[in-house]
Protein backbone atom coordinates (compact mmCIF):
# COMPACT_ATOMS: atom_id res chain seq x y z
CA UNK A 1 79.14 10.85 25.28
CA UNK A 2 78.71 8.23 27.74
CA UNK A 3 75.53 8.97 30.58
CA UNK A 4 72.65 7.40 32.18
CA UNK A 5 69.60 9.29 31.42
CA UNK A 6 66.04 9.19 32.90
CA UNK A 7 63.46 10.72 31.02
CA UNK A 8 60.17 10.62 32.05
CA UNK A 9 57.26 10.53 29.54
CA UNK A 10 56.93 8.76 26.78
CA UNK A 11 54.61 11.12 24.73
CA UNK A 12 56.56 13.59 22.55
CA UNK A 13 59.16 14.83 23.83
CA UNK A 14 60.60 12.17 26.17
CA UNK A 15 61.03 9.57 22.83
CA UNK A 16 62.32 12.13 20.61
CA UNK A 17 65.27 13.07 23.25
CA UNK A 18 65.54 9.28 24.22
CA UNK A 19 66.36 8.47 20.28
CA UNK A 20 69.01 11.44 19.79
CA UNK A 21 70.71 10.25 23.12
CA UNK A 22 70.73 6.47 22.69
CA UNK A 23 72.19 6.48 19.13
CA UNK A 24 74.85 8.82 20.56
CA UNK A 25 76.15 6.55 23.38
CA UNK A 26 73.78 7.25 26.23
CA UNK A 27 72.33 4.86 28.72
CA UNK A 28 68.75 6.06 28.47
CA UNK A 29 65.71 4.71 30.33
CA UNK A 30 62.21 6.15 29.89
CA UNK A 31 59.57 5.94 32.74
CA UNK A 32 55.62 6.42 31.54
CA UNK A 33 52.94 6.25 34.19
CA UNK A 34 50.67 4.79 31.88
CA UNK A 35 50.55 1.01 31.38
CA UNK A 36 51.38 1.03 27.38
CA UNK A 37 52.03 3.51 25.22
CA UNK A 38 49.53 6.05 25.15
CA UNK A 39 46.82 5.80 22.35
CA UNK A 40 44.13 8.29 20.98
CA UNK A 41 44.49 12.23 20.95
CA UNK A 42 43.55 14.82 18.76
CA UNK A 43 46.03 15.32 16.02
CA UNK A 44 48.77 17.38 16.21
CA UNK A 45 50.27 19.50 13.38
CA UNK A 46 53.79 20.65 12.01
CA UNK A 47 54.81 23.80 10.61
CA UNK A 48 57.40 25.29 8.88
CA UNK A 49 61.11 24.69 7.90
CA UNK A 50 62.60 24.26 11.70
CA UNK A 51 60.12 21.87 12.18
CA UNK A 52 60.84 19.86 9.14
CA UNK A 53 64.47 19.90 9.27
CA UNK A 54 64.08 18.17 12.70
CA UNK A 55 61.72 15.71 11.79
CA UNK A 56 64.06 14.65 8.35
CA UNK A 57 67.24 14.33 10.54
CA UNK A 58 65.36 12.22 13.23
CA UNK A 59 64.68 9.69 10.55
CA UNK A 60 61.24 9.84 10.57
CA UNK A 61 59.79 12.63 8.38
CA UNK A 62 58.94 10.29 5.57
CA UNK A 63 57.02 8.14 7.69
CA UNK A 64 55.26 10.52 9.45
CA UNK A 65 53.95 11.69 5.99
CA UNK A 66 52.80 8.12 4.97
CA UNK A 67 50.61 8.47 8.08
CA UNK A 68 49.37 12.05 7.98
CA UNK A 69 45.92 12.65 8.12
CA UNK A 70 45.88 15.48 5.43
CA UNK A 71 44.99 18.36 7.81
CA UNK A 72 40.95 18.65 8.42
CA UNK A 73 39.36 21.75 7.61
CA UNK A 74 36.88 23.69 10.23
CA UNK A 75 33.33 24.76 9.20
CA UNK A 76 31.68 26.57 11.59
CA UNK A 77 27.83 26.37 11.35
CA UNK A 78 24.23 27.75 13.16
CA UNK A 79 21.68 26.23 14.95
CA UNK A 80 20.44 24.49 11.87
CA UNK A 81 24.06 23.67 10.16
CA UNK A 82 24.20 26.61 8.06
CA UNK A 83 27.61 27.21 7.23
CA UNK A 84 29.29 30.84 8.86
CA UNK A 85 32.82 30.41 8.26
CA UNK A 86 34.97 28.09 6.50
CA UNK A 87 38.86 27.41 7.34
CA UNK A 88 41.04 25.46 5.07
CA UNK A 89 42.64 22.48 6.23
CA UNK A 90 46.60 24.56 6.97
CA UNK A 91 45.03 26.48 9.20
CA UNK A 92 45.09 24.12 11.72
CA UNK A 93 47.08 21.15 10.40
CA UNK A 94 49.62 23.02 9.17
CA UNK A 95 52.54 21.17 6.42
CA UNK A 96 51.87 17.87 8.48
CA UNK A 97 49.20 17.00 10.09
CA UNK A 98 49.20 13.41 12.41
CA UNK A 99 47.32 12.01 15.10
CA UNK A 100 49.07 12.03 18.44
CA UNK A 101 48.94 8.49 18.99
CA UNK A 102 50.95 7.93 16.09
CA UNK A 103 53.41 10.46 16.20
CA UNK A 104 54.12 8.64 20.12
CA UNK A 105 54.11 5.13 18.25
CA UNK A 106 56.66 6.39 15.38
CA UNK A 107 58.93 7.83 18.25
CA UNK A 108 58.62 4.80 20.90
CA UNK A 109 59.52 2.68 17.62
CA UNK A 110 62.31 4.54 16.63
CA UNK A 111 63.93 4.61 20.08
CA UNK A 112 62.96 1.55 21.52
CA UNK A 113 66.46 -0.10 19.76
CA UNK A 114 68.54 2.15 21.90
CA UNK A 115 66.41 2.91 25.23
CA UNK A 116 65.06 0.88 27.68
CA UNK A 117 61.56 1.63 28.60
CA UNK A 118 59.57 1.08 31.60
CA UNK A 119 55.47 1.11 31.51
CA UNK A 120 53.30 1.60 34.52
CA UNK A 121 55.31 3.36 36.77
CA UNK A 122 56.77 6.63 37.84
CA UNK A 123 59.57 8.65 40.11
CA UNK A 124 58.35 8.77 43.32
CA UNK A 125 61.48 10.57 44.40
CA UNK A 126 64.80 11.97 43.68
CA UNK A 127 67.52 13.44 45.47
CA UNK A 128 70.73 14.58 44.08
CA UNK A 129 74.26 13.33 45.06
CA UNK A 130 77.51 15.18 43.41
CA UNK A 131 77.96 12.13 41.16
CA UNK A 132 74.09 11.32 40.23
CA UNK A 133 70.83 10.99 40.57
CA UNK A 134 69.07 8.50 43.26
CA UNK A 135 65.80 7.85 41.65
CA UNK A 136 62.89 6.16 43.72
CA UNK A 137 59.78 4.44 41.48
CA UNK A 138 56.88 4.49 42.76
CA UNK A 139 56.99 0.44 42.27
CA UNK A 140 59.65 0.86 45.29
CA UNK A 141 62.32 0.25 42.86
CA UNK A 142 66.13 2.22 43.20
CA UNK A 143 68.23 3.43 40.82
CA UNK A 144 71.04 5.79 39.79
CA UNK A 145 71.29 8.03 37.07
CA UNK A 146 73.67 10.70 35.74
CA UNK A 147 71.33 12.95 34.46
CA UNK A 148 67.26 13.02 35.37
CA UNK A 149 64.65 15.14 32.73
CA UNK A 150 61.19 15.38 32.97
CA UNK A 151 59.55 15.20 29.94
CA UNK A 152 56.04 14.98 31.25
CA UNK A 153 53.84 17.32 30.63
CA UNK A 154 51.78 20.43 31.81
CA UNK A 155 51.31 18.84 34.96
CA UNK A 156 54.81 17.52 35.01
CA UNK A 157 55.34 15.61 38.30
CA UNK A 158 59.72 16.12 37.85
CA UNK A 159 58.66 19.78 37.70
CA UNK A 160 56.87 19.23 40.92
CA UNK A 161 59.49 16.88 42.72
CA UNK A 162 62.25 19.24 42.16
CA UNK A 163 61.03 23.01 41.39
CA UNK A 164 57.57 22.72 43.95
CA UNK A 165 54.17 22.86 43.50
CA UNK A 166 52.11 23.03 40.08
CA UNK A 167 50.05 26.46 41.22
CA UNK A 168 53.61 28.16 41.18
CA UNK A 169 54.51 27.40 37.27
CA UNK A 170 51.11 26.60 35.42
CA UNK A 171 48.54 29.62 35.00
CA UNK A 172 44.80 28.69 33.47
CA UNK A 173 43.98 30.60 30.42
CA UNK A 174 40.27 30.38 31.35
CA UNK A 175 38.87 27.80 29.46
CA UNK A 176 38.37 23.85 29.59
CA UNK A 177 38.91 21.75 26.79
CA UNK A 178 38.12 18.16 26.33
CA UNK A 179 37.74 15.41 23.33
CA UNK A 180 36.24 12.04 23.07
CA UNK A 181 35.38 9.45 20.35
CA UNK A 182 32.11 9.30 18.65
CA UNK A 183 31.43 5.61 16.78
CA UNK A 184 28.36 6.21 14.56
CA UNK A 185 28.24 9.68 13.17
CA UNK A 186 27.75 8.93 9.52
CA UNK A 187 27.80 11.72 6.81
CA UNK A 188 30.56 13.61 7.67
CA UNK A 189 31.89 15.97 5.42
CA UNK A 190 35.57 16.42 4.61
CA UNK A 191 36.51 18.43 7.73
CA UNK A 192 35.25 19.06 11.14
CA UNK A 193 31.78 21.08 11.90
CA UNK A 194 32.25 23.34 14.81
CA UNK A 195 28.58 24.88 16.37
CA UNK A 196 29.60 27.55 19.43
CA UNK A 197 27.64 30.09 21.75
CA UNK A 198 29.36 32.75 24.00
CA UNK A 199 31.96 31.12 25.52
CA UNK A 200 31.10 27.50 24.36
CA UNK A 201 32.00 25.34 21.83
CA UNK A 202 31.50 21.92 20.20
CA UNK A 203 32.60 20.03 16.55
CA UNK A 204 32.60 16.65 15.51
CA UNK A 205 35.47 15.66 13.03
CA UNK A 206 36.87 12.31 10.93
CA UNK A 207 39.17 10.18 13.08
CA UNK A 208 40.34 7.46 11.10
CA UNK A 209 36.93 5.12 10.16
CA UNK A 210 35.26 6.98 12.85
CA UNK A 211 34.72 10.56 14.28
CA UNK A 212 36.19 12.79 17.48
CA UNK A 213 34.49 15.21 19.04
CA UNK A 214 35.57 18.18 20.71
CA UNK A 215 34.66 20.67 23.03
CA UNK A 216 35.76 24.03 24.66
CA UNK A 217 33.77 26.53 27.44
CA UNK A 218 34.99 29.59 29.14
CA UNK A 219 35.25 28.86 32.94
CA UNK A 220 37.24 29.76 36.17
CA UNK A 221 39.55 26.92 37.79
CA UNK A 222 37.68 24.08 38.60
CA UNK A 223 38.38 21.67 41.03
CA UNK A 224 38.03 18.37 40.19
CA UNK A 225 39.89 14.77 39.91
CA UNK A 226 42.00 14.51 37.05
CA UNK A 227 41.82 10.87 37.92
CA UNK A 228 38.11 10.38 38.09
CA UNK A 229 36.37 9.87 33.85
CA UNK A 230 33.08 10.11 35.91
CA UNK A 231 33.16 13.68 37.47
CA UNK A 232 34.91 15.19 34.32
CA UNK A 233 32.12 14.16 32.02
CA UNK A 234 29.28 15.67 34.34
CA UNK A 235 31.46 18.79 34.17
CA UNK A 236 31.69 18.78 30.45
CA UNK A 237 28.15 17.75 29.97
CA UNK A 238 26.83 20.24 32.32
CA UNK A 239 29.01 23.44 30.69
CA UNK A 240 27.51 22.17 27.18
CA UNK A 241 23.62 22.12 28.45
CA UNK A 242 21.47 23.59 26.07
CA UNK A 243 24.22 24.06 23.23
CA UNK A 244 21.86 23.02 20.14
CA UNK A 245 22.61 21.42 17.07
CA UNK A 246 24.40 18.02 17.12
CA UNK A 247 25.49 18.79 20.91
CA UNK A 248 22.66 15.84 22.71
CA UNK A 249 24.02 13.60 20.47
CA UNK A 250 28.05 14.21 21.02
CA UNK A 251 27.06 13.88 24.72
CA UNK A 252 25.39 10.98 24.48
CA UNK A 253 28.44 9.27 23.05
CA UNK A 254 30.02 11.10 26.08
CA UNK A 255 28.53 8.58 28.08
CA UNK A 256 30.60 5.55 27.47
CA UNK A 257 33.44 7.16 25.56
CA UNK A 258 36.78 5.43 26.78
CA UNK A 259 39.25 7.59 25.92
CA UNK A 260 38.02 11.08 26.93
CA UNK A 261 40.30 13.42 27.35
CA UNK A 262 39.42 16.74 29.96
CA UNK A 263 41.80 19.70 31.18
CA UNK A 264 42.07 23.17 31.60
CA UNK A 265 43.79 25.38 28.73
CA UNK A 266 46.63 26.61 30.68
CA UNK A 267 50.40 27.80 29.75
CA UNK A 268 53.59 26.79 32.23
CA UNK A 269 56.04 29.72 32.80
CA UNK A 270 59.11 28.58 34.75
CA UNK A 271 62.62 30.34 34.93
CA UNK A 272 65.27 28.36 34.90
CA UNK A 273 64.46 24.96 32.86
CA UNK A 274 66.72 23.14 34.81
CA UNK A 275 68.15 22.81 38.60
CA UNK A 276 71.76 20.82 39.16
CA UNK A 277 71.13 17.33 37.12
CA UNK A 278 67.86 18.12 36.45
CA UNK A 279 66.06 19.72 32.84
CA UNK A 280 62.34 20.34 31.95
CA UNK A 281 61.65 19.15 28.37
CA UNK A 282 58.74 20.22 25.74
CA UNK A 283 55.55 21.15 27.77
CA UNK A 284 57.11 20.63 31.36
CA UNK A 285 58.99 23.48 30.60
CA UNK A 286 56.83 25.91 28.41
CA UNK A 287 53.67 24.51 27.45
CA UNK A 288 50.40 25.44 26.46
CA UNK A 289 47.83 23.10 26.83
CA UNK A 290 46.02 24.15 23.25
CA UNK A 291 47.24 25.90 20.02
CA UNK A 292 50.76 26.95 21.27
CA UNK A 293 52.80 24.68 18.71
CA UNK A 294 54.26 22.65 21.54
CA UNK A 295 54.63 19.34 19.94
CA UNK A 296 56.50 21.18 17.06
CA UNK A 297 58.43 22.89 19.53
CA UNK A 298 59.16 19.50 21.72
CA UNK A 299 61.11 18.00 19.03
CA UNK A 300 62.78 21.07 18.52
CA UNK A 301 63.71 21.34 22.09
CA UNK A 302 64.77 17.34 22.37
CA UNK A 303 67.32 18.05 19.18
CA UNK A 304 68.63 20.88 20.71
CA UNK A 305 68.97 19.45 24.36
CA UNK A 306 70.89 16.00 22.93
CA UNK A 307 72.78 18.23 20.79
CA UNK A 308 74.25 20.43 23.83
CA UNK A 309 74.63 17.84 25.68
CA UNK A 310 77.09 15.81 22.92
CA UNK A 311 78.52 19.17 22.38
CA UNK A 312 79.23 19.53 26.22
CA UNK A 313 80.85 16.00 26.14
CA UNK A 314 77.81 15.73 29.06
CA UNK A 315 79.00 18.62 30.91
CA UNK A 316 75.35 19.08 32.18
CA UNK A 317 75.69 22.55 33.40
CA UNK A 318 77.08 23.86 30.23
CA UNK A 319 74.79 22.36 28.04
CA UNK A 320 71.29 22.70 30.29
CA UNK A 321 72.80 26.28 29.99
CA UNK A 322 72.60 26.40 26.03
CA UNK A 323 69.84 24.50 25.27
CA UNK A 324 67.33 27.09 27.46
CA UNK A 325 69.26 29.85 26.11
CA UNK A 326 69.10 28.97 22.31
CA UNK A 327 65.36 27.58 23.41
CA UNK A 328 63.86 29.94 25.38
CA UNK A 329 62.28 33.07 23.07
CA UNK A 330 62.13 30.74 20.59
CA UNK A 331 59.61 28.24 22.74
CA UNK A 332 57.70 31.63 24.49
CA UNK A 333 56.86 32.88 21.01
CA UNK A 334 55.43 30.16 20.14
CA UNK A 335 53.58 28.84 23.75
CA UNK A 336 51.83 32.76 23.33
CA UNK A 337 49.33 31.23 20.89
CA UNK A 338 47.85 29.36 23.75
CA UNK A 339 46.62 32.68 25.23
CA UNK A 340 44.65 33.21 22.20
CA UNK A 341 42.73 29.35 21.54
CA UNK A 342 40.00 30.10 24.23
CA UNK A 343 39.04 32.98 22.79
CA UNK A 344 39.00 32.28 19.31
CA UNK A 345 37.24 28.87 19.34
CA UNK A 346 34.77 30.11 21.51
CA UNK A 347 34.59 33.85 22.04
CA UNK A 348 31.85 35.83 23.14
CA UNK A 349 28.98 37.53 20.82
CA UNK A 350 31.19 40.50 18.94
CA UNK A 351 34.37 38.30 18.95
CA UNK A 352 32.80 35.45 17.10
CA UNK A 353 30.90 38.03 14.24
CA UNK A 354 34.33 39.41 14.68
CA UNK A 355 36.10 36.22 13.78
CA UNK A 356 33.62 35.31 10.91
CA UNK A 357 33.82 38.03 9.28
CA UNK A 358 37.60 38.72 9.23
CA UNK A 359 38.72 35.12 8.62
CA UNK A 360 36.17 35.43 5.07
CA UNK A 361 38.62 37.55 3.90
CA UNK A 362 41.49 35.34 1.65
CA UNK A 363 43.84 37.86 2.20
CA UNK A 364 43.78 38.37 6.13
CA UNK A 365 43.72 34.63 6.26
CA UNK A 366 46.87 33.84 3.85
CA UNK A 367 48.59 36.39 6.39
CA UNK A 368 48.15 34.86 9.49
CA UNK A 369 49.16 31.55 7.85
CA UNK A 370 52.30 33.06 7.06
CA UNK A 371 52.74 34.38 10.57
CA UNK A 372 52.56 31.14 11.61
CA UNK A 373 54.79 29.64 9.61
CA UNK A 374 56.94 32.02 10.26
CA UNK A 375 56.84 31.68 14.11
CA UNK A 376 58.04 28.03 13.82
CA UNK A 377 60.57 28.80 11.98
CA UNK A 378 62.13 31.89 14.23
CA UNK A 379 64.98 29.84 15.82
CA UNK A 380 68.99 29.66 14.36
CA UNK A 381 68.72 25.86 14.30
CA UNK A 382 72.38 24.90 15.06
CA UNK A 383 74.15 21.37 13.04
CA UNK A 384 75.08 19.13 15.41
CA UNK A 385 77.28 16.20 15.42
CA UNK A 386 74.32 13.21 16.24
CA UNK A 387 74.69 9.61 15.15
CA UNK A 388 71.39 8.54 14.23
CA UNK A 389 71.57 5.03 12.81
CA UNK A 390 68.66 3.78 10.68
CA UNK A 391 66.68 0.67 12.16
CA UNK A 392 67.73 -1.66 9.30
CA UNK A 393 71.90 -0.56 9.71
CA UNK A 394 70.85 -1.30 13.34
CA UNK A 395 70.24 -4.69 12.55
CA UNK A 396 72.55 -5.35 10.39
CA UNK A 397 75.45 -4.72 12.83
């Protein structure tokens, strides 16, 4: 298959398609508003035998498990640090557990041989021709492309360009979530400690040699600038007032943290994933912000879009066609355990008593472990004919 292919984002999804595609003839060039590839991140999990297969055809399972972080388990404590509930390490890290930053660095590395990418900048516009693509960058730069796919997120600006406004696809869940980096918490156990009231919640957790911390509080939409650190940290620090425990402290790194990270837990719902030579990707199309598998389910979806595509000897139609088909119930299964985060991590009153008590029990736990498992794994993965060539056969040729 011979095509050139914008994807834009260079997270997730947008590598893992950009690797499938390049190794199988494509023209591929990758646009990333952000000047470098993107670093920190809470860690992201993978679950399951879907998920695996994937991973081990990409070429980079084995790596990934060199660099996982073991999975961190959750110990949810009082005022004073008393432990109320523990949760083992699978239940959120699942088989593999990584950070995000490194699961982006693995993908840019294994891609970057057969795509061309392009840092600090962004599509500006588009407009569609019968043959192509006409592709403006916001550096005023023009180009044409075959095929265009936005693999950029939740607040996917493709999605915008081409299907309208964000308020029409992305609904909040009701809660805000946010993480930042803490550099001198000594004494940290194993695992993360996690201290909520009604509706709020906050933990502190290993990162690497240092510690993360993480928060979550029940709240209507705000409005705010995603593009102002400032205002977002008076809004986190004001919805964690009077938390207790560690909280004064995890604010007070807060303060100069460089790398926070704020946004609303919120799930995107759009029907179809794709209009003329134009396809949503990974959270763009279906995500959920928090706890709906979605980088599982990106690499998933990037596998089975290059795969239609080669299949479709780049008839776009036909294969944007399969790829949400054989995608779709398979991705909304999944995305559905975003409605649920908010509320577990930081219910109200009954809910959390609720949650302590239930998740004691070995058995009930073991179950929903399987459930989850099992829910990654709910999808008739099909073969298809990819070449992915290893870096060092790369270089030898």
């Amino acid at each position: 298959m011979r095509a050139r292919v914008l994807i834009s984002g260079a997270s997730v999804a947008g590598p893992a398609l950009a690797g499938w595609l390049g190794r199988c003839g494509c023209e591929v060039t990758v646009v990333e508003i952000a000047p470098a590839p993107r670093g920190g991140g809470a860690a992201v999990d993978f679950r399951g035998e879907v998920h695996r297969t994937v991973l081990e055809r990409m070429g980079v399972l084995e790596e990934l498990r060199r660099l996982q972080t073991g999975g961190s388990p959750m110990t949810f404590v009082d005022n004073r640090g008393r432990p109320l509930l523990h949760l083992p390490a699978e239940f959120a890290g699942g088989d593999l557990e990584v950070l995000r930053s490194d699961l982006s660095r693995v993908l840019h590395n294994h891609s970057a041989d057969v795509a061309e990418y392009v840092f600090g900048d962004h599509i500006a516009h588009l407009v569609e021709a019968d043959d192509g693509v006409e592709v403006t960058f916001a550096s005023g730069a023009r180009r044409s492309f075959d095929l265009v796919v936005g693999a950029d997120g939740v607040h996917s600006g493709v999605r915008r360009l081409v299907f309208g406004p964000e308020e029409r696809f992305v609904r909040h869940l009701g809660y805000y979530v946010a993480t930042w980096a803490v550099p001198d918490f000594p004494d940290l156990p194993g695992g993360a400690l996690c201290h909520g009231a009604p509706g709020r919640m906050i933990s502190v957790g290993p990162d690497n040699d240092a510690a993360s911390a993480f928060a979550i509080f029940r709240s209507p939409r705000l409005d705010y600038d995603r593009h102002d650190p400032e205002q977002q940290r008076a809004l986190i620090a004001g919805a964690l007032a009077g938390l207790g425990w560690e909280t004064p402290r995890l604010l007070t790194a807060l303060d100069s943290a460089p790398d926070l990270y704020f946004d609303s837990i919120s799930r995107v719902d759009i029907t179809p994933w794709s209009r003329g030579r134009v396809a949503l990707l990974g959270d763009a199309a279906c995500g959920a912000t928090l706890g709906g598998m979605g980088t599982g389910t990106a690499v998933v979806a990037a596998y089975v879009l290059a795969g239609e595509l080669v299949a479709a000897n780049g008839d776009h139609a036909t294969a944007f066609r399969r790829y949400e088909s054989r995608m779709r119930d398979y991705a909304r299964a999944c995305q559905k355990g975003g409605d649920r985060t908010g509320k577990f991590l930081a219910p109200g009153r009954i809910g959390s008593w609720l949650r302590n008590r239930l998740l004691s029990n070995e058995v009930l736990l073991n179950w929903m472990l399987r459930q989850g498992e099992d829910l990654s794994s709910a999808i008739d993965l099909p073969h298809y004919d990819l070449t992915f060539v290893a870096e060092s056969d790369a270089e030898r040729r």
